[in-house]
Protein backbone atom coordinates (compact mmCIF):
# COMPACT_ATOMS: atom_id res chain seq x y z
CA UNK A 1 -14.33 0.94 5.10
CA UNK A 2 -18.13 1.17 5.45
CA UNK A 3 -19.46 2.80 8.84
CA UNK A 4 -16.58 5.25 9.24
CA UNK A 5 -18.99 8.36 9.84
CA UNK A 6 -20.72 6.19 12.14
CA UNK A 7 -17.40 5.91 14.73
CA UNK A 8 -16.25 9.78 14.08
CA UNK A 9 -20.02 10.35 15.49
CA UNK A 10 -19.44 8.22 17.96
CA UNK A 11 -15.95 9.42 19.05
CA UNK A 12 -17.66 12.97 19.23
CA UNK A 13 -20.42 11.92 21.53
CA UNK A 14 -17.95 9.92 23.63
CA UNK A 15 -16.25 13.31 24.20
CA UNK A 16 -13.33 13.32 21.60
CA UNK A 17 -12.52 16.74 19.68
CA UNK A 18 -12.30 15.98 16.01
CA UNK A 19 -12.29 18.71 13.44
CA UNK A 20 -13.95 16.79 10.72
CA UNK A 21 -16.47 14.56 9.80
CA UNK A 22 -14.16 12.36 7.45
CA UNK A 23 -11.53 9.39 8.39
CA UNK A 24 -8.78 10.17 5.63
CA UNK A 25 -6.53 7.44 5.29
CA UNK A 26 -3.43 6.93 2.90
CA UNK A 27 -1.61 4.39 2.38
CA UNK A 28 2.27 5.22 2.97
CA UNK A 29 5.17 3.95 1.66
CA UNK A 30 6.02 1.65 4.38
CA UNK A 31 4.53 -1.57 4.58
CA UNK A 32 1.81 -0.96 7.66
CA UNK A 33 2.39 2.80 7.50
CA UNK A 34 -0.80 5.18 7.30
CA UNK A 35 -1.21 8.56 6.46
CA UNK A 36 -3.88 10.48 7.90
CA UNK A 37 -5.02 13.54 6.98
CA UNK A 38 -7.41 14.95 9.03
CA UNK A 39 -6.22 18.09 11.69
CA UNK A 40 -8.53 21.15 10.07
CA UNK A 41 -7.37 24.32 10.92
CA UNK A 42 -9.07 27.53 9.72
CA UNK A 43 -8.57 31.19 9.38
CA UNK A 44 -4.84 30.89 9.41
CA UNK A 45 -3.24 34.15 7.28
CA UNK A 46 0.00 32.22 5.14
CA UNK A 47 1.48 35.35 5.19
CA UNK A 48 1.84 36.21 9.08
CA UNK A 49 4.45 34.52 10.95
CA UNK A 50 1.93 34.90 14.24
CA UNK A 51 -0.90 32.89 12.65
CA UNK A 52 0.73 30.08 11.20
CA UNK A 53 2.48 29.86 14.42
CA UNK A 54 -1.07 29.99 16.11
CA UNK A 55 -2.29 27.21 13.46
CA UNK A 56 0.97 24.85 13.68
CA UNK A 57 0.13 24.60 17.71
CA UNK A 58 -3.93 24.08 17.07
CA UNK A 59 -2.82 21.80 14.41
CA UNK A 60 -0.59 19.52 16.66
CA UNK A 61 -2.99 19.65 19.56
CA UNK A 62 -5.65 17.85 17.21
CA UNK A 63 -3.39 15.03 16.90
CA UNK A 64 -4.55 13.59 20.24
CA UNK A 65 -7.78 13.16 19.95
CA UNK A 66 -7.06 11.99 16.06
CA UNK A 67 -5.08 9.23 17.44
CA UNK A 68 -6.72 8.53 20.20
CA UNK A 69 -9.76 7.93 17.79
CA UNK A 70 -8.03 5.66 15.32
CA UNK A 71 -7.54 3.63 18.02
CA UNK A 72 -9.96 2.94 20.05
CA UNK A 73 -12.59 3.25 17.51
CA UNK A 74 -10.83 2.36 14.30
CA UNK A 75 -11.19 -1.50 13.62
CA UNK A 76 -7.37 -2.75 13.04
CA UNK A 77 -5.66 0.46 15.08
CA UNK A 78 -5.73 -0.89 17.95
CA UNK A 79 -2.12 -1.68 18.24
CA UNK A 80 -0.98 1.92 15.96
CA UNK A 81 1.12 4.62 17.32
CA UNK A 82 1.96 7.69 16.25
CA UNK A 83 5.20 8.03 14.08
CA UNK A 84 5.62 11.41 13.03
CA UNK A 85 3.94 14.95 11.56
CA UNK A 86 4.20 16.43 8.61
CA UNK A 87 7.22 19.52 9.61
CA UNK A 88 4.67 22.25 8.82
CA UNK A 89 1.47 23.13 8.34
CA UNK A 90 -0.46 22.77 4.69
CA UNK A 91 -1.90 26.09 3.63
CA UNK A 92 -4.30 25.57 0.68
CA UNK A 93 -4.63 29.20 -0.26
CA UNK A 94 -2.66 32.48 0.92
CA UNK A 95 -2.78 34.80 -2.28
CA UNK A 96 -5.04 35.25 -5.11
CA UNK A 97 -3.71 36.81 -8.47
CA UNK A 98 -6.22 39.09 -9.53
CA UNK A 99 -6.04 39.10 -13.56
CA UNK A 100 -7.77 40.22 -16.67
CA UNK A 101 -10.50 38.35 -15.97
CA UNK A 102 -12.22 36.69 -13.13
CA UNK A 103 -13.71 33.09 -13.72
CA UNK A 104 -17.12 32.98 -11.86
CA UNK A 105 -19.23 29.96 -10.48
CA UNK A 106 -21.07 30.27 -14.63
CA UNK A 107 -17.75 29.36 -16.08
CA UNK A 108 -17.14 26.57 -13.79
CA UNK A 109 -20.62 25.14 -13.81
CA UNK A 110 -20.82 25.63 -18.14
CA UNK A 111 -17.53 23.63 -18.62
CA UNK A 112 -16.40 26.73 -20.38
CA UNK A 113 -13.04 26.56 -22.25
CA UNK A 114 -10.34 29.46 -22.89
CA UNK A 115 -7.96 29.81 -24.89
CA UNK A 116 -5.38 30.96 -22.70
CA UNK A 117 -5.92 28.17 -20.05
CA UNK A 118 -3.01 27.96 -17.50
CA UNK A 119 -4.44 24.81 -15.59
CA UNK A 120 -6.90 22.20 -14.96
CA UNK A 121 -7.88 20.92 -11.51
CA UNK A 122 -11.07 20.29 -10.01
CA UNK A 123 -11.70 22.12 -6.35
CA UNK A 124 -14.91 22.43 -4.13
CA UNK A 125 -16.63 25.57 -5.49
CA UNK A 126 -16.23 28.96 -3.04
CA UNK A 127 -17.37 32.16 -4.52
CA UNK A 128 -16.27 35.19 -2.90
CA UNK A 129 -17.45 38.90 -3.00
């Protein structure tokens, strides 16, 4: 849908808390069901019980103004309600494995191949000291 930026900027000025500056939408298995992906939660350790605690209730307090959102700004949500959550929060990255060698931003960027390749996914770019 063209102009979605447009009503998540509007939403914000209007007062509505939104943690990103995307509308992700999926479509679910059900026929009229929606999946929407867009709580944002940072600095949560996977590895403390405390913090993903502390991210699960940030998490499901976005869901509010997310909804609220879809549907008062989100052409054809005007009659959606809110089914259910996912049952925990998605961590993207807890632990790195620090090996014999470190691929940099240069590998990435040069397409370079090894020999000993594990996987192949494509990411956002975040170099770390």
């Amino acid at each position: 849908m063209v102009g979605m930026r447009n009503l998540i900027n509007q939403a914000k000025e209007d007062g509505l808390a939104l943690p990103t500056e995307r509308t992700i939408l999926i479509t679910g298995l059900r026929k009229g069901e929606i999946w929407v992906n867009m709580t944002r939660v940072n600095g949560v350790d996977g590895t403390d019980p405390a913090s993903l605690t502390r991210g699960e209730i940030e998490g499901r307090k976005q869901i509010e103004d997310i909804q609220r959102y879809l549907v008062e700004y989100v052409p054809g949500f005007e009659n959606a309600y809110f089914l259910k959550t996912a049952p925990f929060l998605g961590i993207r990255e807890t632990r790195r494995i620090k090996g014999q060698y470190t691929m940099d931003r240069d590998d990435i960027m040069s397409c370079r191949h090894f020999e000993d390749a594990i996987a192949v996914a494509t990411r956002w770019i975040f170099i770390t000291p």
